[in-house]
PDB file of N, CA and C in Angstrom:
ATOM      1  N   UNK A   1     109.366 100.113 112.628  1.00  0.00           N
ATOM      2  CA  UNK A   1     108.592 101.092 111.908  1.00  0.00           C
ATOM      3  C   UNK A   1     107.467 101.565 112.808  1.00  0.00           C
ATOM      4  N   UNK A   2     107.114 102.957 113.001  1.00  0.00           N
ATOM      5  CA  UNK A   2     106.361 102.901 113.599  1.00  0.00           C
ATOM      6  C   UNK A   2     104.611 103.124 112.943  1.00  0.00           C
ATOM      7  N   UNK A   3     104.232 102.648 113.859  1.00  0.00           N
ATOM      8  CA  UNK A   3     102.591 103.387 113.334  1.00  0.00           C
ATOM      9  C   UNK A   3     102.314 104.106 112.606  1.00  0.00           C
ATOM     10  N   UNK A   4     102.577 105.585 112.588  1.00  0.00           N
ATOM     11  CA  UNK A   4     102.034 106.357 111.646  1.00  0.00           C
ATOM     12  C   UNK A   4     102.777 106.154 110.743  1.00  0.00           C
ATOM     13  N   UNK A   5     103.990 105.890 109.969  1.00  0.00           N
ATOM     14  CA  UNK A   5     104.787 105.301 108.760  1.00  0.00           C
ATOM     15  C   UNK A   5     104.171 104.324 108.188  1.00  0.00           C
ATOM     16  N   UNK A   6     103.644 103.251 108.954  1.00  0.00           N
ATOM     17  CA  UNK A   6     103.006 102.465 108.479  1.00  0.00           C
ATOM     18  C   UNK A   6     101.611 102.918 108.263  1.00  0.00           C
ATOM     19  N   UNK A   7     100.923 103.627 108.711  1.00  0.00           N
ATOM     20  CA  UNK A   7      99.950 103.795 108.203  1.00  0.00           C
ATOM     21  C   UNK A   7      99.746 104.701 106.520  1.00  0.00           C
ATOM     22  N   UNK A   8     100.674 105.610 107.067  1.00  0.00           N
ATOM     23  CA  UNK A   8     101.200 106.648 106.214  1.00  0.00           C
ATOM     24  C   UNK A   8     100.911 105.706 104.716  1.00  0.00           C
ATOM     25  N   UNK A   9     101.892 104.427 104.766  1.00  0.00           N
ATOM     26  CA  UNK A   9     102.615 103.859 103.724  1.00  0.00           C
ATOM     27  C   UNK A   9     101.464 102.937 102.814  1.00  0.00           C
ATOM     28  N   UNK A  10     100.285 102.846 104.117  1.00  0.00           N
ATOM     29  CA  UNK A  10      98.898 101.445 103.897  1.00  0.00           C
ATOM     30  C   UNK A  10      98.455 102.360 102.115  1.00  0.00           C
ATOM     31  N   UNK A  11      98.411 101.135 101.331  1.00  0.00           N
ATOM     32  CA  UNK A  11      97.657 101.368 100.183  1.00  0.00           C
ATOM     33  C   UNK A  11      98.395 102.992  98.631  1.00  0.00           C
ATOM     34  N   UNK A  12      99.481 102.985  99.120  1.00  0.00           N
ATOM     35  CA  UNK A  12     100.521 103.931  98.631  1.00  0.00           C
ATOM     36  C   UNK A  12     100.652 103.717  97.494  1.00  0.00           C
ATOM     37  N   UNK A  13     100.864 104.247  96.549  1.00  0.00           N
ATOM     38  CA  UNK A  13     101.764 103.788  94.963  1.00  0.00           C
ATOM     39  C   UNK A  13     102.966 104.268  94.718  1.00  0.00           C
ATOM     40  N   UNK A  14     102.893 105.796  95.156  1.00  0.00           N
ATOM     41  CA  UNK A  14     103.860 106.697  95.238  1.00  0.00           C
ATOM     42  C   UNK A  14     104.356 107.596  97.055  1.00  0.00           C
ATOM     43  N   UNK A  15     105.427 107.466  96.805  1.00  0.00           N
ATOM     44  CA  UNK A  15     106.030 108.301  97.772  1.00  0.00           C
ATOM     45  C   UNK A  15     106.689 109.867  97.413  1.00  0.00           C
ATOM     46  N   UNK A  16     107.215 110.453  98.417  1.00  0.00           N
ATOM     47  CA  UNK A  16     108.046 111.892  97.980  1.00  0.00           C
ATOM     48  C   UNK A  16     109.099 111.407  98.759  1.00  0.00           C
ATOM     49  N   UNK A  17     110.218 111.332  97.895  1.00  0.00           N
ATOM     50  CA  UNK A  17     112.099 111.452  98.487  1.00  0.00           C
ATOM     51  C   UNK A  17     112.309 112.773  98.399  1.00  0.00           C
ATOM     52  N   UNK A  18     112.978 112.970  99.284  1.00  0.00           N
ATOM     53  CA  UNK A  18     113.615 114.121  99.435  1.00  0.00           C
ATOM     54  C   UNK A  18     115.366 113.855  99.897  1.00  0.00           C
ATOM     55  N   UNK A  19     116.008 114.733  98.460  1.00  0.00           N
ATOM     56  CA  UNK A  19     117.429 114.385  98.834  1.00  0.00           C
ATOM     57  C   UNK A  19     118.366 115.593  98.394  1.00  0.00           C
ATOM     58  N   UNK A  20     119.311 115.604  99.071  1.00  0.00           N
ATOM     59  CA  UNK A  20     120.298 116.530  99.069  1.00  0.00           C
ATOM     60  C   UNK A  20     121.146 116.667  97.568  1.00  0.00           C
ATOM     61  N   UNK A  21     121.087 117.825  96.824  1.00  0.00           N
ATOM     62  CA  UNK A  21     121.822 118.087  95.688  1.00  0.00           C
ATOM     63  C   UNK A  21     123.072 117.639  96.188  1.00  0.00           C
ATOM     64  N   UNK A  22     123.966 116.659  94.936  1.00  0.00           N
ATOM     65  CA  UNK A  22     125.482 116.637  95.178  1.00  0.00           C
ATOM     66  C   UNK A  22     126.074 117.620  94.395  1.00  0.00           C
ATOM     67  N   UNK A  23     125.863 118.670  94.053  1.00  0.00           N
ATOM     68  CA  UNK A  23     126.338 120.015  93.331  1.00  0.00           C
ATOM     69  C   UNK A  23     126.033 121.084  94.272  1.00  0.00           C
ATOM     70  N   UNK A  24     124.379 121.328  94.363  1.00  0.00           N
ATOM     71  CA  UNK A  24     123.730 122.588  94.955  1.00  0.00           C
ATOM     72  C   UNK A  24     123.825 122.765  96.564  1.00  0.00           C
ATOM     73  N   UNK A  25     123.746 121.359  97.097  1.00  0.00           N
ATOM     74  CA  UNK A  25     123.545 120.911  98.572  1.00  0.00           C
ATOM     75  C   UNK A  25     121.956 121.223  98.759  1.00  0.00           C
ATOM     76  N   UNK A  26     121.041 121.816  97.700  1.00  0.00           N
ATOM     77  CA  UNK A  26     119.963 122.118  97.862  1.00  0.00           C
ATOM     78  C   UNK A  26     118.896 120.689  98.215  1.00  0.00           C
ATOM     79  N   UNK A  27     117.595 120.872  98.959  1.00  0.00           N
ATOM     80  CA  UNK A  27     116.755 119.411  98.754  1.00  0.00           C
ATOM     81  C   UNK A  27     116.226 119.596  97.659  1.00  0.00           C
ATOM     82  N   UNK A  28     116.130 118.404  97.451  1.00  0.00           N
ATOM     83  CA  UNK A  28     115.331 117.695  96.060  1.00  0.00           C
ATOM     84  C   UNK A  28     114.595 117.125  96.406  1.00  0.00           C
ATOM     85  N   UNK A  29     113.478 117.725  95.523  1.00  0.00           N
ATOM     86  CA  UNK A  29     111.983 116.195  96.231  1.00  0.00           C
ATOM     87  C   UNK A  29     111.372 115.403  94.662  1.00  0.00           C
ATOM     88  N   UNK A  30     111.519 114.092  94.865  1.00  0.00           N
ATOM     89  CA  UNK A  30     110.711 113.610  93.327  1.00  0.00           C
ATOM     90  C   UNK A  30     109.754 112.992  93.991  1.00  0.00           C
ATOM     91  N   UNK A  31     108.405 112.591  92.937  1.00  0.00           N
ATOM     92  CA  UNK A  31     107.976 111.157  93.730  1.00  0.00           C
ATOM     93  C   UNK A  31     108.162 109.738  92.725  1.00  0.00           C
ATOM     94  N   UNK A  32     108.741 108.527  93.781  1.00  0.00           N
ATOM     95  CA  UNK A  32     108.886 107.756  93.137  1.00  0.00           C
ATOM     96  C   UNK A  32     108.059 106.358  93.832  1.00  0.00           C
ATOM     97  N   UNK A  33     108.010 105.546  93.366  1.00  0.00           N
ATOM     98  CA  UNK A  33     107.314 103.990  93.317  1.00  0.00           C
ATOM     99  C   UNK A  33     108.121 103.418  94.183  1.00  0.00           C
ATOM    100  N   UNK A  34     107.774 102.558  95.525  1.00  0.00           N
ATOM    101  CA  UNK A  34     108.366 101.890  96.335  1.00  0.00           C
ATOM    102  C   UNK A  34     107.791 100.596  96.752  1.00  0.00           C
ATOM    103  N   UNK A  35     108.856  99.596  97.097  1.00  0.00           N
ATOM    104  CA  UNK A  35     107.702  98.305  97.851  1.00  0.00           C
ATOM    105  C   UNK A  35     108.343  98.368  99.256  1.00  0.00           C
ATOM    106  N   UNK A  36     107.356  97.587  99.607  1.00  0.00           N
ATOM    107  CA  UNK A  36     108.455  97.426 101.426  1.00  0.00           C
ATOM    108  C   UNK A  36     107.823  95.940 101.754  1.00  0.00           C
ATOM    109  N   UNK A  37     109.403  95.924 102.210  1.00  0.00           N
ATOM    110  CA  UNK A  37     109.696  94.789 103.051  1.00  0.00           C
ATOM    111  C   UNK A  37     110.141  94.532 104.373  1.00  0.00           C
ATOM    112  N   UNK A  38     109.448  93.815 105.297  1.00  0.00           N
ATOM    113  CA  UNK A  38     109.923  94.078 106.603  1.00  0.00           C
ATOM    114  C   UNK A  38     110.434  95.519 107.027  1.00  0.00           C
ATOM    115  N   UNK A  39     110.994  95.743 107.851  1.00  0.00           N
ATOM    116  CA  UNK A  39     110.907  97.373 108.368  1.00  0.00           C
ATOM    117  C   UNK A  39     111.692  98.591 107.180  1.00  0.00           C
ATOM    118  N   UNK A  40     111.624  98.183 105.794  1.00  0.00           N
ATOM    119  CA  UNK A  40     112.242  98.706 104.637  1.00  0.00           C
ATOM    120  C   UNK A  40     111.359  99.129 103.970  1.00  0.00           C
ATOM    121  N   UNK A  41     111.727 100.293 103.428  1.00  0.00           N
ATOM    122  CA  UNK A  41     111.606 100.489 101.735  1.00  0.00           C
ATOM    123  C   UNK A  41     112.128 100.456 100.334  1.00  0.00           C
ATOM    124  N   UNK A  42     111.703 100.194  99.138  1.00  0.00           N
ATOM    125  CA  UNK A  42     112.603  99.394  98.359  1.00  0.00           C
ATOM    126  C   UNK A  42     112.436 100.818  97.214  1.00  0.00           C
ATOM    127  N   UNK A  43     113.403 101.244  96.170  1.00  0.00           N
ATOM    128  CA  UNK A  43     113.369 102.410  95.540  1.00  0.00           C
ATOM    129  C   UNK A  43     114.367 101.267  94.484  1.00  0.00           C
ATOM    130  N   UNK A  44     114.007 102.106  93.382  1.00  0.00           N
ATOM    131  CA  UNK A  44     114.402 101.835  91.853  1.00  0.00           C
ATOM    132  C   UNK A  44     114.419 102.996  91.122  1.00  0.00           C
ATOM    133  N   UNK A  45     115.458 103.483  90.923  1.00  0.00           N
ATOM    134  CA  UNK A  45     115.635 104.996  90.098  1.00  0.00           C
ATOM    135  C   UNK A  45     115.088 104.296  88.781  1.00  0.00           C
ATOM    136  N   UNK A  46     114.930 105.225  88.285  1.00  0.00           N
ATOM    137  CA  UNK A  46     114.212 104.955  86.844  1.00  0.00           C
ATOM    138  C   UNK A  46     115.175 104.759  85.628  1.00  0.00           C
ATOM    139  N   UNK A  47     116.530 105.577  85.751  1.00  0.00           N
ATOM    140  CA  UNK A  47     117.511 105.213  85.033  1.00  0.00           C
ATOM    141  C   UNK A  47     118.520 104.462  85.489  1.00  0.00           C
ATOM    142  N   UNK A  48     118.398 103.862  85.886  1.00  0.00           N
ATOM    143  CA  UNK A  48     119.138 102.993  87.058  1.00  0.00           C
ATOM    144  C   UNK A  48     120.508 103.523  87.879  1.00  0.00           C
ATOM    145  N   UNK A  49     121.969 103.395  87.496  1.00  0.00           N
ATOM    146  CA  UNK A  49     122.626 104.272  88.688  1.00  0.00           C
ATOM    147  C   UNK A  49     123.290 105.505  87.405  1.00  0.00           C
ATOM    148  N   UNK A  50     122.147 105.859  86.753  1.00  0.00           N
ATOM    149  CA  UNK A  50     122.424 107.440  85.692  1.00  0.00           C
ATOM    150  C   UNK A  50     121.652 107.953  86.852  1.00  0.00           C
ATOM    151  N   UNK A  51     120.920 107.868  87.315  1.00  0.00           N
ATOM    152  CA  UNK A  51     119.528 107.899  88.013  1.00  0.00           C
ATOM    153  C   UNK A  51     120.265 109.684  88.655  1.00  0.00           C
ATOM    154  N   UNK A  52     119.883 111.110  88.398  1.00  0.00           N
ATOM    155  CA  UNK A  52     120.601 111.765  89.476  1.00  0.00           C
ATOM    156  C   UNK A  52     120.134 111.850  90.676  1.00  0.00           C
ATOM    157  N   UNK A  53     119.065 111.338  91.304  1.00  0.00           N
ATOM    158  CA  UNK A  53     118.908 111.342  92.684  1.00  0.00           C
ATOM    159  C   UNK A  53     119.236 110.023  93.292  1.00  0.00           C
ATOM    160  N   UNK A  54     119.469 109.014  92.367  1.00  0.00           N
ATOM    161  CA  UNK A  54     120.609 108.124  92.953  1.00  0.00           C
ATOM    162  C   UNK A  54     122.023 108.305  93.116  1.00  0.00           C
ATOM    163  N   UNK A  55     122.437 109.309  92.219  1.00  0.00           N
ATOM    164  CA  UNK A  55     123.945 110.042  92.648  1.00  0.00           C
ATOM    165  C   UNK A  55     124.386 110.452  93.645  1.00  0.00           C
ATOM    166  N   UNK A  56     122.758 111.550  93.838  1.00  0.00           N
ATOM    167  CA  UNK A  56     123.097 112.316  95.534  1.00  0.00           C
ATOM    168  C   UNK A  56     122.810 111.451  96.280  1.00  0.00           C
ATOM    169  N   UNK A  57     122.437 110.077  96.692  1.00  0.00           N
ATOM    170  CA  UNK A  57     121.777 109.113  97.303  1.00  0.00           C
ATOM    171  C   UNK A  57     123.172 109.016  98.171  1.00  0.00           C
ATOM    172  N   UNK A  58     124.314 108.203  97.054  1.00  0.00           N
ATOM    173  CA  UNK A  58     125.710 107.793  97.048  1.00  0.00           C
ATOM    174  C   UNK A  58     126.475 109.060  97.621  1.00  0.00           C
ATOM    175  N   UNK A  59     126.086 110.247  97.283  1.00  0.00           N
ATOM    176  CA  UNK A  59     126.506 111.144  98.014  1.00  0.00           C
ATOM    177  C   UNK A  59     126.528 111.408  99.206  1.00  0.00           C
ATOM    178  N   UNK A  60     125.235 111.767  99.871  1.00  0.00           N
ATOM    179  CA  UNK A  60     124.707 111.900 100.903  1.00  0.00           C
ATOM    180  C   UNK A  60     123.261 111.280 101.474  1.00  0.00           C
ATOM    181  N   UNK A  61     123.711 110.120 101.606  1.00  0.00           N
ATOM    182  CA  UNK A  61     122.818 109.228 102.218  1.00  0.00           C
ATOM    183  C   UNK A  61     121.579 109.649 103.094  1.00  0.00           C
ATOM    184  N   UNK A  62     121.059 110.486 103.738  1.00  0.00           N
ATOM    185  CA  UNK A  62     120.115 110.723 104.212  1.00  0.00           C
ATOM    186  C   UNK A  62     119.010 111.977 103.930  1.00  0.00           C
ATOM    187  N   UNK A  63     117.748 110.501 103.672  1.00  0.00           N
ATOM    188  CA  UNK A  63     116.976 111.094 102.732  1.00  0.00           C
ATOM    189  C   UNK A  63     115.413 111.366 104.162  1.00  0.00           C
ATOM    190  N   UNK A  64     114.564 112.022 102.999  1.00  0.00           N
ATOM    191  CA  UNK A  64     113.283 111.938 103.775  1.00  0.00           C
ATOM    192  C   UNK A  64     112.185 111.221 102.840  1.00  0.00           C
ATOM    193  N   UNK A  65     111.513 110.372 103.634  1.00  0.00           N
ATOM    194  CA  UNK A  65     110.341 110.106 102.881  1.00  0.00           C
ATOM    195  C   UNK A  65     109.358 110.477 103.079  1.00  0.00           C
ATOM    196  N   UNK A  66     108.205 110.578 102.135  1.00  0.00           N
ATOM    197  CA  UNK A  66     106.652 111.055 102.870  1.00  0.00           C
ATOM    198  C   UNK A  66     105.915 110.799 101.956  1.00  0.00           C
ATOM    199  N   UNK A  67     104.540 110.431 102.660  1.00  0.00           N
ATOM    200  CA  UNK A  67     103.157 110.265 102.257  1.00  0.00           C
ATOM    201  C   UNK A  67     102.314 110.055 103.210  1.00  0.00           C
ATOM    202  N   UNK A  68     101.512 111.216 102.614  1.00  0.00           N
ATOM    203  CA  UNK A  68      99.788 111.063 103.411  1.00  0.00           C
ATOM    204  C   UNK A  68      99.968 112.102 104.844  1.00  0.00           C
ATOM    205  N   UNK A  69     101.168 112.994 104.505  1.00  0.00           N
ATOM    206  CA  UNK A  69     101.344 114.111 105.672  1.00  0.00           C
ATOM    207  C   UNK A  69     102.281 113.816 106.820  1.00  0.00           C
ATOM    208  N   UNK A  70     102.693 112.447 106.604  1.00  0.00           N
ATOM    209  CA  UNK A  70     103.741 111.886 107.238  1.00  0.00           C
ATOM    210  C   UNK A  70     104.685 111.572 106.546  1.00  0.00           C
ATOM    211  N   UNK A  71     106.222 112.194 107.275  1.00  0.00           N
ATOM    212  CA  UNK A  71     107.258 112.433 107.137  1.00  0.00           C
ATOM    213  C   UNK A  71     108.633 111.272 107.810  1.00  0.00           C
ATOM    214  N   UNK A  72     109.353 110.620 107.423  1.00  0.00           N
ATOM    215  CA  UNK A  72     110.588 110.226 107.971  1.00  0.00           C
ATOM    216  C   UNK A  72     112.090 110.802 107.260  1.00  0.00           C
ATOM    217  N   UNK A  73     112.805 110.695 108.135  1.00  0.00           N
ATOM    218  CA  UNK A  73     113.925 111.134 107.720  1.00  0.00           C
ATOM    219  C   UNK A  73     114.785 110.102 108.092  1.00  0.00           C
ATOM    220  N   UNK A  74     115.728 109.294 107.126  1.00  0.00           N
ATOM    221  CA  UNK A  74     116.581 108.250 107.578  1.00  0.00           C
ATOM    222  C   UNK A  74     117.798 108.079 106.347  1.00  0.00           C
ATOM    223  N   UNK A  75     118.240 106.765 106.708  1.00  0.00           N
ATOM    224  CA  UNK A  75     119.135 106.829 105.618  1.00  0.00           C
ATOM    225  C   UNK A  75     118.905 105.417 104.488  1.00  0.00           C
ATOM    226  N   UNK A  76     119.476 106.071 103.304  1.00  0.00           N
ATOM    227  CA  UNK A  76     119.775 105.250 102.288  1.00  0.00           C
ATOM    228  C   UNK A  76     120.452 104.413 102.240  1.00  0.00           C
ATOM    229  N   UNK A  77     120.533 103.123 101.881  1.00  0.00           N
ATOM    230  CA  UNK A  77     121.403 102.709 101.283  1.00  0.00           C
ATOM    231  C   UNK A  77     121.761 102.047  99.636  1.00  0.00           C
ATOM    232  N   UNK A  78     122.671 101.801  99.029  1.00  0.00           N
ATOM    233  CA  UNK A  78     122.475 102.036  97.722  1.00  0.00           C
ATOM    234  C   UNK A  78     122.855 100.161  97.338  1.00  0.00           C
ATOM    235  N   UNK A  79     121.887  99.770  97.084  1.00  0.00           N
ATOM    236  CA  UNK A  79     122.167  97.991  96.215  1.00  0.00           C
ATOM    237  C   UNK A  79     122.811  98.111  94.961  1.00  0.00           C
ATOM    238  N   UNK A  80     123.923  96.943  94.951  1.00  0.00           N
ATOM    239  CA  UNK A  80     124.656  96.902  93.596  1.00  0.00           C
ATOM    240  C   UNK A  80     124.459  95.714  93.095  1.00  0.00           C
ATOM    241  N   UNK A  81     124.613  94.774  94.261  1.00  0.00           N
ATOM    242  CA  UNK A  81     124.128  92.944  94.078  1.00  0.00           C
ATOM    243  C   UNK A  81     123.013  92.820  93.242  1.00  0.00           C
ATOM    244  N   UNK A  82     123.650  92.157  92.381  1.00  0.00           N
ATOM    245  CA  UNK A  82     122.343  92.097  91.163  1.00  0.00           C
ATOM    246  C   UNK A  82     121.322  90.993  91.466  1.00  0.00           C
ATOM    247  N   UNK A  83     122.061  90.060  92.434  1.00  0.00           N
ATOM    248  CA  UNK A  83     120.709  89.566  93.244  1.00  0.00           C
ATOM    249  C   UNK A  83     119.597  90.221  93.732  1.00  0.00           C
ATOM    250  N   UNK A  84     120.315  90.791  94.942  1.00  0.00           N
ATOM    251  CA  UNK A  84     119.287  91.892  95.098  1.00  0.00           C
ATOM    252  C   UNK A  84     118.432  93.025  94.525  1.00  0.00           C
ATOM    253  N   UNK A  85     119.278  93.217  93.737  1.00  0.00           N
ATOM    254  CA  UNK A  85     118.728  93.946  92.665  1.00  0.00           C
ATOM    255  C   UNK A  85     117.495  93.545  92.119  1.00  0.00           C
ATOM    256  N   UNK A  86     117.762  92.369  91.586  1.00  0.00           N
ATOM    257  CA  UNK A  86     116.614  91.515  91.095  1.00  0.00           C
ATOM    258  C   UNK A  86     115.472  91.557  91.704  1.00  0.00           C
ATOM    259  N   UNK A  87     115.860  91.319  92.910  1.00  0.00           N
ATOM    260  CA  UNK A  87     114.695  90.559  94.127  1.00  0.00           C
ATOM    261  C   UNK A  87     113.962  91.984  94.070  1.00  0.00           C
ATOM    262  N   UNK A  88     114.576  93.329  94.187  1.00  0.00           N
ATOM    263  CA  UNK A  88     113.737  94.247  94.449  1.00  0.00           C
ATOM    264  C   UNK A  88     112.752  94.614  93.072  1.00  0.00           C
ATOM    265  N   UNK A  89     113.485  94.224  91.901  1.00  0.00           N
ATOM    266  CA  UNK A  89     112.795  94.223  90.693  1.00  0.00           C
ATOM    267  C   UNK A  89     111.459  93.481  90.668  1.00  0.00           C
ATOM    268  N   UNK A  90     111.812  92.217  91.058  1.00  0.00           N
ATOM    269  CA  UNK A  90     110.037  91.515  91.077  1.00  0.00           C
ATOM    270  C   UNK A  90     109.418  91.977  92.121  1.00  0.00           C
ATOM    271  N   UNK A  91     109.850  92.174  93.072  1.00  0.00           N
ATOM    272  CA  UNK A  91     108.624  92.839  94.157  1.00  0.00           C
ATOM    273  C   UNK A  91     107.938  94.148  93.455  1.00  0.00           C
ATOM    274  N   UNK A  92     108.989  94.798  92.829  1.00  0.00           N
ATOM    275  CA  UNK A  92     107.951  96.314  91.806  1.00  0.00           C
ATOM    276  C   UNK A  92     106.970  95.379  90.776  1.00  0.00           C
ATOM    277  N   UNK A  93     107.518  94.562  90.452  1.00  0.00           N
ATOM    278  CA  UNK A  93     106.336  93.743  89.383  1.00  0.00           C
ATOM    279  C   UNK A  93     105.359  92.995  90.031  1.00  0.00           C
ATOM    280  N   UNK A  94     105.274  92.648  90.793  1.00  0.00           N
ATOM    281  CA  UNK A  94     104.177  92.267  91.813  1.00  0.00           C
ATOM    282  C   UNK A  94     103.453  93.118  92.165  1.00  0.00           C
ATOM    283  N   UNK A  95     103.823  94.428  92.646  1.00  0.00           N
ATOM    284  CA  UNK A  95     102.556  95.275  93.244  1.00  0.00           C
ATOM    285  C   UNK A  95     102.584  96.171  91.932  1.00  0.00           C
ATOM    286  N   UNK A  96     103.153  96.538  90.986  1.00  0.00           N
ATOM    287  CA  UNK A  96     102.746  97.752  89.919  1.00  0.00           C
ATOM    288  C   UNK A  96     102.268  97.005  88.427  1.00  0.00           C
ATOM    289  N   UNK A  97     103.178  95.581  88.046  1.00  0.00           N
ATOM    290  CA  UNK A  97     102.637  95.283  87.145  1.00  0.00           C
ATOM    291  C   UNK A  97     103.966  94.846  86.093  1.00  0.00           C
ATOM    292  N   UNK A  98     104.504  93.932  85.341  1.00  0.00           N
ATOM    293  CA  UNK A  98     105.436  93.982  84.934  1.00  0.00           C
ATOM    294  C   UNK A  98     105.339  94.925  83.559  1.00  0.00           C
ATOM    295  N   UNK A  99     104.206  95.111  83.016  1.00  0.00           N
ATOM    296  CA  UNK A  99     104.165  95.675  82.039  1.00  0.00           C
ATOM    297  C   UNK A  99     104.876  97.334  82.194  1.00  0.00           C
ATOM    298  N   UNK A 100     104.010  97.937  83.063  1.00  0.00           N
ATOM    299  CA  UNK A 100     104.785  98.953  83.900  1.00  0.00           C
ATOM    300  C   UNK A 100     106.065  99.106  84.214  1.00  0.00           C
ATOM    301  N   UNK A 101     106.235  97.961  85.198  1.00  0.00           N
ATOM    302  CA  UNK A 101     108.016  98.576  85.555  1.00  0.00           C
ATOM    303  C   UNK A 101     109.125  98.257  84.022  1.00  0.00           C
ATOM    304  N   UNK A 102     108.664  97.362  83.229  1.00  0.00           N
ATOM    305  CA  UNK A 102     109.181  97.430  81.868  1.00  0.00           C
ATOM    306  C   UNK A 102     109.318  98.783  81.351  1.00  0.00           C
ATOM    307  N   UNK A 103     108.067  99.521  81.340  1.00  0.00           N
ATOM    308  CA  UNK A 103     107.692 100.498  80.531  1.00  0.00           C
ATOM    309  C   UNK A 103     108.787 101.590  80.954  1.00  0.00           C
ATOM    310  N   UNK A 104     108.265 101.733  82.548  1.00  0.00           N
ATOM    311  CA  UNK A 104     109.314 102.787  83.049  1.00  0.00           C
ATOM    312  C   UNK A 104     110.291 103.193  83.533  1.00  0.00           C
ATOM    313  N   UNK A 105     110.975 101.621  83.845  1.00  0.00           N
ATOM    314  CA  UNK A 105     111.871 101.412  84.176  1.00  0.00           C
ATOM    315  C   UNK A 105     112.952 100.129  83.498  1.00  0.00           C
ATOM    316  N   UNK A 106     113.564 101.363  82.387  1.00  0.00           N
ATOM    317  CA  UNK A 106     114.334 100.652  81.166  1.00  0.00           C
ATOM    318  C   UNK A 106     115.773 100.011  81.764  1.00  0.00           C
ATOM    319  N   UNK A 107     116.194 100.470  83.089  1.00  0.00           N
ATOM    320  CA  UNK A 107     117.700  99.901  83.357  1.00  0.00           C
ATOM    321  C   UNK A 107     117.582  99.679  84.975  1.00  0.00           C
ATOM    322  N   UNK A 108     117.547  98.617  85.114  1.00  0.00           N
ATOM    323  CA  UNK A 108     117.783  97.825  86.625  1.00  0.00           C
ATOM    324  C   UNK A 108     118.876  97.809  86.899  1.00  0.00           C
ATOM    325  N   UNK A 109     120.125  98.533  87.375  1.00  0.00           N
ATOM    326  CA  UNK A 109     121.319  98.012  87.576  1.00  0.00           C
ATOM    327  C   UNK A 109     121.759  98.197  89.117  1.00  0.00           C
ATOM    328  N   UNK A 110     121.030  99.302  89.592  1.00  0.00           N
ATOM    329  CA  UNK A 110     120.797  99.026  91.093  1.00  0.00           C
ATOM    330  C   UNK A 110     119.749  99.324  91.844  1.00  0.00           C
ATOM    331  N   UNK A 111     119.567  99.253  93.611  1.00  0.00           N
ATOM    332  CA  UNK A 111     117.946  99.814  93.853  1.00  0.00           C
ATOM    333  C   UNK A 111     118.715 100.695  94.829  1.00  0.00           C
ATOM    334  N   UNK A 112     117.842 100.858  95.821  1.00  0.00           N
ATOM    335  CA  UNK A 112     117.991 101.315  97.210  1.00  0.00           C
ATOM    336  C   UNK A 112     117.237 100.772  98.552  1.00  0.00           C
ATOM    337  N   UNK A 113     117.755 100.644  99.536  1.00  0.00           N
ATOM    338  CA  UNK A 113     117.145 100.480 100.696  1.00  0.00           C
ATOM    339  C   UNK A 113     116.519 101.437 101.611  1.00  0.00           C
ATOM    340  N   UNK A 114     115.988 101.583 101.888  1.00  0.00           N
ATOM    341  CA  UNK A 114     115.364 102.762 103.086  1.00  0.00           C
ATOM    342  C   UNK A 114     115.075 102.579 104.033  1.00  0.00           C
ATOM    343  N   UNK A 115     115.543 102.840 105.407  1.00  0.00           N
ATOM    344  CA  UNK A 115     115.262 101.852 106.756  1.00  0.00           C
ATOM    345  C   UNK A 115     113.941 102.930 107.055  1.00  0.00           C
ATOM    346  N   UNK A 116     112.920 102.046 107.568  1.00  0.00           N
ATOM    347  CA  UNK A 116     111.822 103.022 108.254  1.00  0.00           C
ATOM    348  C   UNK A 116     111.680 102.993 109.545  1.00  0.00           C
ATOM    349  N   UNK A 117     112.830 102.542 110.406  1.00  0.00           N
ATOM    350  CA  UNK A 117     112.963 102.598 111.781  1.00  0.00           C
ATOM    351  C   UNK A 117     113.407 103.730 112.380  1.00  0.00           C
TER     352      UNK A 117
END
């Protein structure tokens, strides 16, 4: 990861994805809640894999992230392992709050990975 990503990322709540329509081919930008781990970022659609920018994820894997005026562009990958799954679930409850990711996030059934290398 480099420097400015990481700096980019210091003290964050929210990020901007940016991903390719699997209909339009158009970009899509939302912002969503991430944790990171080692040279990763961790994403949890909110409806879990209804999620439609987890669709185009599975579609076309390469997304952009940004915050704080810094930009990466890399690829996705999409978690099904409900281990993992999990694991990325308590790390959102650790830094946001379990009450929160309860609140807003009603279906865990998969996450995503994001390499920031």
């Amino acid at each position: 990861m480099t420097k400015a990503v990481r700096d980019a990322l210091e003290g964050v709540s929210e990020i901007e994805l940016t991903v390719t329509g699997r209909k339009t081919g158009r970009q899509i930008t939302h912002p969503v809640w991430f944790v990171q781990e080692e040279e990763s970022a961790f994403l949890v659609p909110v409806t879990g894999s209804d999620s439609d920018w987890y669709k185009n994820v599975r579609q076309t894997p390469m997304v952009q992230l940004a915050a704080n005026g810094t930009a990466v562009s890399t690829t996705a990958t999409p978690i099904t392992d409900a281990d993992r799954v999990n694991h990325v679930v308590e790390m959102f409850r650790e830094k946001y709050g379990s009450d929160q990711v309860d609140q807003h996030y009603p279906k865990h059934d998969v996450a995503v990975q994001v390499s920031l290398t």
